[in-house]
Protein backbone atom coordinates (compact mmCIF):
# COMPACT_ATOMS: atom_id res chain seq x y z
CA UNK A 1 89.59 116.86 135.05
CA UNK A 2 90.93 116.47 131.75
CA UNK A 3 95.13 116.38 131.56
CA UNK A 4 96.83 119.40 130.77
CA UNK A 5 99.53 117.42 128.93
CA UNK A 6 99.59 115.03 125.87
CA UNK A 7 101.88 112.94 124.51
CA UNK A 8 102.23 113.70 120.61
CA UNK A 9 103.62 111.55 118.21
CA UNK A 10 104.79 112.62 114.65
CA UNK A 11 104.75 109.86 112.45
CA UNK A 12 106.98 111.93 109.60
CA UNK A 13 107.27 109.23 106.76
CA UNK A 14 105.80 105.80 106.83
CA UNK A 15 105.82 103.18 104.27
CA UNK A 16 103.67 104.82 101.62
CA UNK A 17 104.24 108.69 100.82
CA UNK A 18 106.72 109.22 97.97
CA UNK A 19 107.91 112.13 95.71
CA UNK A 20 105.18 111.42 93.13
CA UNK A 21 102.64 111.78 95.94
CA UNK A 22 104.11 115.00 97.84
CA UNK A 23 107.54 116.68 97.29
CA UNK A 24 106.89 116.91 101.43
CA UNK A 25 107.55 113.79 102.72
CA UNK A 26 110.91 113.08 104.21
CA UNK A 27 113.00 110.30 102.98
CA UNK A 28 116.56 110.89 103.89
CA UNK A 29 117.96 111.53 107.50
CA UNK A 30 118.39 115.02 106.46
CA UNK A 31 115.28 115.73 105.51
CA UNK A 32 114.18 113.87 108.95
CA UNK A 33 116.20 116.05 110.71
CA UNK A 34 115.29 119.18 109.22
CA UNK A 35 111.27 118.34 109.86
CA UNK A 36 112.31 117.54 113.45
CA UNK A 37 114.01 120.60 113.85
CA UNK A 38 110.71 122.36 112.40
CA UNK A 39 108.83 120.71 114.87
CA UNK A 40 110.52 120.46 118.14
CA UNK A 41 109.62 123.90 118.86
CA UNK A 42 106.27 123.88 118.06
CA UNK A 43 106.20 120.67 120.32
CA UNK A 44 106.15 117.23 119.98
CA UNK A 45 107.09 114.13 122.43
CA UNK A 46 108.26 111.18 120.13
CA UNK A 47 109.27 110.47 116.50
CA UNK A 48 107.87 107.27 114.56
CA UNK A 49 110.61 106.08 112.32
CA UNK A 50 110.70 104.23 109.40
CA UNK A 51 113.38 103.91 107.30
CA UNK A 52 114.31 104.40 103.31
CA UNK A 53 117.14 103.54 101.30
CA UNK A 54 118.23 105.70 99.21
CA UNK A 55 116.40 105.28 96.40
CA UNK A 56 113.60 106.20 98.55
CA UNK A 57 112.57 102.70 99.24
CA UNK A 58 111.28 100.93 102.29
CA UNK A 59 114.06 99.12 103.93
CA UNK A 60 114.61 97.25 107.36
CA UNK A 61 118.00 97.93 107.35
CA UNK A 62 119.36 98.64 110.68
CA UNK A 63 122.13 101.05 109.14
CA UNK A 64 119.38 103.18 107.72
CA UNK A 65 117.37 103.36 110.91
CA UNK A 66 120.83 104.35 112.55
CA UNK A 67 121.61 107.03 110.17
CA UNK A 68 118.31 108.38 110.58
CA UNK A 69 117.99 108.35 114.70
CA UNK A 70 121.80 109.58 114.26
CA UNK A 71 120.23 112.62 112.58
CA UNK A 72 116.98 113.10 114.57
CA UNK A 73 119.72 113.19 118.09
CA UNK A 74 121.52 115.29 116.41
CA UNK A 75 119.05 118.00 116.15
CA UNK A 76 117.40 116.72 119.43
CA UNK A 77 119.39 114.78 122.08
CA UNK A 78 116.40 113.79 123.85
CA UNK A 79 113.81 113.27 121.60
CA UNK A 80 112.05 109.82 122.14
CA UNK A 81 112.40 107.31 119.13
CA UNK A 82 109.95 105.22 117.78
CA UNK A 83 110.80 102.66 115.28
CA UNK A 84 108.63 100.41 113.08
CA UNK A 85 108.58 96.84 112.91
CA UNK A 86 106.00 96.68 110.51
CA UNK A 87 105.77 93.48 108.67
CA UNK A 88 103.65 95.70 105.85
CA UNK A 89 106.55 94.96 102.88
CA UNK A 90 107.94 92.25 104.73
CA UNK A 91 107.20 88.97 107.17
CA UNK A 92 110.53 87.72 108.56
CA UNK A 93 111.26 88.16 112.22
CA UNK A 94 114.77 88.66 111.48
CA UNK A 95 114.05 91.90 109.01
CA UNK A 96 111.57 92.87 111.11
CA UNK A 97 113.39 92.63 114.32
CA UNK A 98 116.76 94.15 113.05
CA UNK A 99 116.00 97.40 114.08
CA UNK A 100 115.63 96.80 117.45
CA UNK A 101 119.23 95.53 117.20
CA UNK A 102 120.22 99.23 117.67
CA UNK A 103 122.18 99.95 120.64
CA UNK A 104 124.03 103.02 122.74
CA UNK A 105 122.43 106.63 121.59
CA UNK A 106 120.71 104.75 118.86
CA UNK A 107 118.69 102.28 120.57
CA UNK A 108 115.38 103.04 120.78
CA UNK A 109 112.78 104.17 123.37
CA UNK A 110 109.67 102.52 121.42
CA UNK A 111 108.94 100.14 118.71
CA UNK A 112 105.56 99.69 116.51
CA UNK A 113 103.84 96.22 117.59
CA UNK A 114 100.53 95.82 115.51
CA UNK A 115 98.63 93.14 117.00
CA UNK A 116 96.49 91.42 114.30
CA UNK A 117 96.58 90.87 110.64
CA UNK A 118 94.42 93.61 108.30
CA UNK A 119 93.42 94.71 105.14
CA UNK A 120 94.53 98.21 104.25
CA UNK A 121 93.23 100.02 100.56
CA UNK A 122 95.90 98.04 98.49
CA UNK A 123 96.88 95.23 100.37
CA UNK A 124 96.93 93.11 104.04
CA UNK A 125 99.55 93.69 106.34
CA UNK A 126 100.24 89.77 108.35
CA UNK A 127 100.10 89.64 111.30
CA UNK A 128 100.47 86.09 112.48
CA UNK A 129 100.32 85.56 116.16
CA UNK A 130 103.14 83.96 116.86
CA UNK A 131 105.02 86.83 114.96
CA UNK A 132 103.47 89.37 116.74
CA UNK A 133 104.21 87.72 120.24
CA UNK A 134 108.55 86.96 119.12
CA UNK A 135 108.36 90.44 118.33
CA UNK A 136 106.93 91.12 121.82
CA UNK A 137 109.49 88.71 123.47
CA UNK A 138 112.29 90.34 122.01
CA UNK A 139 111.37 94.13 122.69
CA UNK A 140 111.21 92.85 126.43
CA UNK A 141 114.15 90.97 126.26
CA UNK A 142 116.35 94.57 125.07
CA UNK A 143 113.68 97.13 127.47
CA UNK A 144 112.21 98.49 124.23
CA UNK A 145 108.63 99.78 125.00
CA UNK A 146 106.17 98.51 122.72
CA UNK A 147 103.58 101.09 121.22
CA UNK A 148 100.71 99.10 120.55
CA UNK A 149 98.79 99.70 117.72
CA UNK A 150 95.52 98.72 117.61
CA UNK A 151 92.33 99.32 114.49
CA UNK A 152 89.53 97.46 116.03
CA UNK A 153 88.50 95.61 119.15
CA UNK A 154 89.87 92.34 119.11
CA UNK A 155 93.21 94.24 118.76
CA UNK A 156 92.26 95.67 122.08
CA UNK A 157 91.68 92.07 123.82
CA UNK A 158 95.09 91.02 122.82
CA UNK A 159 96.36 93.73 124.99
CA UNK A 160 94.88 91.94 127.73
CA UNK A 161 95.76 88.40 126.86
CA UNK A 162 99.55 89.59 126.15
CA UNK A 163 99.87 91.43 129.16
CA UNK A 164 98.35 88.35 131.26
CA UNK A 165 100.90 86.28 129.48
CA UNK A 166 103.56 88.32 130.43
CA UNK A 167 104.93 89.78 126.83
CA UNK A 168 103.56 93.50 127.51
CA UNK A 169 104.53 96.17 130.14
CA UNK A 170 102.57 96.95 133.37
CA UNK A 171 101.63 100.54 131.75
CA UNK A 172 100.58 99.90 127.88
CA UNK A 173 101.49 102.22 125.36
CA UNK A 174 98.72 102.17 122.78
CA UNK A 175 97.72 103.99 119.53
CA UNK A 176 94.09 103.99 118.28
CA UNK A 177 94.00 104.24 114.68
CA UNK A 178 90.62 105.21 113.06
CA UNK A 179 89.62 105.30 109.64
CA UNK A 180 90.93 102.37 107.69
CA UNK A 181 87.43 101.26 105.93
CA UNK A 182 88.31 97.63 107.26
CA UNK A 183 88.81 98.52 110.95
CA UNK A 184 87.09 100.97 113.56
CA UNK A 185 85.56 104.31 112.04
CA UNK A 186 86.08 108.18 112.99
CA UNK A 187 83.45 108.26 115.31
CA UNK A 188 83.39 108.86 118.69
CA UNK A 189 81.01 105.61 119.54
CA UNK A 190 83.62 103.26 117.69
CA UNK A 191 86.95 104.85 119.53
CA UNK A 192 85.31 105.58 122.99
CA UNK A 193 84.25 101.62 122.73
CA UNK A 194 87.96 101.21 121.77
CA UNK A 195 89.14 103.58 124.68
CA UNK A 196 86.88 102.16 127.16
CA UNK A 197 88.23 98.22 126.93
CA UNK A 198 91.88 99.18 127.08
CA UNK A 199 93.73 98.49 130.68
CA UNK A 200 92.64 101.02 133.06
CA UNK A 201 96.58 102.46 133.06
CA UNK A 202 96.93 102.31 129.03
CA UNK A 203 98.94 105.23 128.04
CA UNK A 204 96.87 105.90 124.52
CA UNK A 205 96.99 108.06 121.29
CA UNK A 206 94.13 108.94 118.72
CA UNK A 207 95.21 107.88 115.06
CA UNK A 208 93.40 108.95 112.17
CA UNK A 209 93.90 107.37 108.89
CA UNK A 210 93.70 109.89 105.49
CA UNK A 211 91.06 112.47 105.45
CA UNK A 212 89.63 111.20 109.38
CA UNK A 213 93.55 112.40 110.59
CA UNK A 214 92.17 115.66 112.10
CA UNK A 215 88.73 114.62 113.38
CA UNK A 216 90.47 111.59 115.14
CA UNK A 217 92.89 113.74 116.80
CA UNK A 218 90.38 115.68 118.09
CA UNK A 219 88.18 113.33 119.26
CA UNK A 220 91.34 112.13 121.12
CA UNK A 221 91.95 115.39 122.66
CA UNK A 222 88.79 115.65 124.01
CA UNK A 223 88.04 111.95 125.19
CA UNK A 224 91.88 112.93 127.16
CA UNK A 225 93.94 111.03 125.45
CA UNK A 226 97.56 112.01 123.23
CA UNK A 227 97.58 112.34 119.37
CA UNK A 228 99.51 110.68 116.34
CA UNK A 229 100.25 112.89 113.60
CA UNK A 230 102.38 113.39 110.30
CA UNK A 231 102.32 112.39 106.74
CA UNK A 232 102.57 109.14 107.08
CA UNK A 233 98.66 108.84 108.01
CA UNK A 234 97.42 111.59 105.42
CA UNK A 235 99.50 113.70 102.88
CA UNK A 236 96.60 116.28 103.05
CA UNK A 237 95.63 119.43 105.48
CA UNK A 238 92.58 119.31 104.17
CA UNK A 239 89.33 116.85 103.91
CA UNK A 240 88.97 117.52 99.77
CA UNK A 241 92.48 116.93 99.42
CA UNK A 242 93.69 120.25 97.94
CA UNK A 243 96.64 121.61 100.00
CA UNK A 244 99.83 119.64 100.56
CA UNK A 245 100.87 119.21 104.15
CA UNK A 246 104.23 119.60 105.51
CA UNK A 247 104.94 117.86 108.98
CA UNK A 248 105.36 121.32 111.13
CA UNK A 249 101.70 122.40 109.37
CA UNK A 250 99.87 119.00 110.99
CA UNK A 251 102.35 118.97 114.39
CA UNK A 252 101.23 122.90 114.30
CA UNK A 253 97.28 122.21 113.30
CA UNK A 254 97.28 119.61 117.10
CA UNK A 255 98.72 122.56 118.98
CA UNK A 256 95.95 125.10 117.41
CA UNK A 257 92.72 122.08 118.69
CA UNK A 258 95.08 121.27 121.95
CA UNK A 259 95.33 125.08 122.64
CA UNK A 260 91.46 125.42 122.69
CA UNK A 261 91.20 122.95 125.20
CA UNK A 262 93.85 124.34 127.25
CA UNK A 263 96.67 121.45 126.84
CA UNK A 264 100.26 121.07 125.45
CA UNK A 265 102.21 118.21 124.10
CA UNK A 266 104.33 116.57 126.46
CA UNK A 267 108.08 117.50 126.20
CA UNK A 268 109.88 113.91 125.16
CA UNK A 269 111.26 114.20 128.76
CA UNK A 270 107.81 114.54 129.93
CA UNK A 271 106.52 111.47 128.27
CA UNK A 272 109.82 109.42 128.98
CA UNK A 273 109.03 109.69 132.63
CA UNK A 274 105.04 109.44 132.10
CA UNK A 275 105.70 106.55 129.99
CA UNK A 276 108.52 104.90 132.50
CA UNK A 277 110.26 104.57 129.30
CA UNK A 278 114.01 103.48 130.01
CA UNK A 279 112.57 101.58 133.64
């Protein structure tokens, strides 16, 4: 039997979306908070974070990721936070890392870990491995769950060799991004392959990059697993790229596919304690 619940992540932001691309996408903690507060009811279980200056720039600033967890709080006390320690616009460990120097209220639940160097459209992202395993060391070291993201197989079999080495949590936390033309493909051969070499207790999300957003997610849905959604993976509702999303329109599109299958996203207390976030 299929679970009745989901976790659902919105990923509101990202690294790429700017004002010239969509007068949508929110750059300043209170434009975060207001696409939170749009959200929350319709449901959602974590936020992905990353932070802009205020030019609209990617930063790693740790004051900007506090003023904008300050503001998602704000409208949602216990909203799970996920913040990004993407090494996309930046390699050092110390930039990368600072976020995770948050403490009190603002330290967060989750942080990004991607787990190999790739190409994306425009660029690589680095990955090196002994990056990506001080970046594991140090989310253990302050009980910061990583959220594993993984875009093809041998992704997935550092999972296992982390987590035999110690760096990685008894129950993974793992997103499954589809869709980037140099990783795994929408299908549902290429993500159940995915799916099926994960640890038997992975807690995992479908991801779908651009125009595969929406038939990832549902592929997700029905292979049982949670969803990723928000404008940081596509700007568009739609596969010819006509109509501007907002946040609340994809958060409210995964409810609509989840509804047909008879499931609901997990409340962020929900996932918290499905997660063992905090233990």
């Amino acid at each position: 039997m299929l679970n009745e619940t989901f976790p659902l992540s919105l990923a509101p932001t990202g690294m790429v979306p700017n004002r010239s691309m969509t007068p949508h996408v929110p750059l300043s903690p209170q434009e975060l908070a207001r696409d939170v507060a749009l959200c929350v009811p319709i449901g959602i279980s974590s936020v992905h974070i990353h932070a802009r200056n205020s030019e609209g720039e990617p930063t790693w600033s740790r004051d900007e990721y506090a003023r904008l967890v300050g503001a998602v709080k704000d409208v949602e006390p216990t909203m799970v936070i996920n913040v990004s320690t993407s090494g996309r616009n930046w390699s050092e460990i110390e930039k990368r890392a600072d976020c995770l120097s948050l403490d009190g209220d603002l330290k967060p639940d989750i942080a990004s870990l991607t787990l190999s160097s790739q190409n994306f459209m425009k660029g690589p992202s680095i990955n090196s491995p002994d990056d990506i395993r001080e970046l594991a060391r140090i989310m253990l070291e302050r009980g910061i769950t990583p959220e594993l993201e993984v875009f093809d197989l041998g992704m997935v079999n550092a999972i296992h060799v982390m987590k035999s080495d110690g760096l990685l949590p008894n129950l993974p936390l793992v997103n499954v991004f589809v869709g980037n033309i140099y990783g795994a493909q929408a299908t549902a051969l290429e993500m159940g392959v995915m799916v099926n070499a994960l640890p038997n207790n992975s807690i995992w999300s479908g991801a779908g990059l651009g125009v595969f957003q929406a038939s990832a997610q549902m592929l997700a849905l029905a292979m049982g697993g949670g969803v990723r959604t928000g404008l940081e993976d596509s700007i568009f509702l739609d596969v010819k790229k006509t109509v501007l999303a907002t946040n609340a329109d994809l958060v409210t599109r995964v409810s609509e596919m989840a509804s047909c299958l008879g499931k609901r996203a997990m409340s962020p207390n929900e996932f918290r304690k499905a997660a063992l976030l905090g233990t």
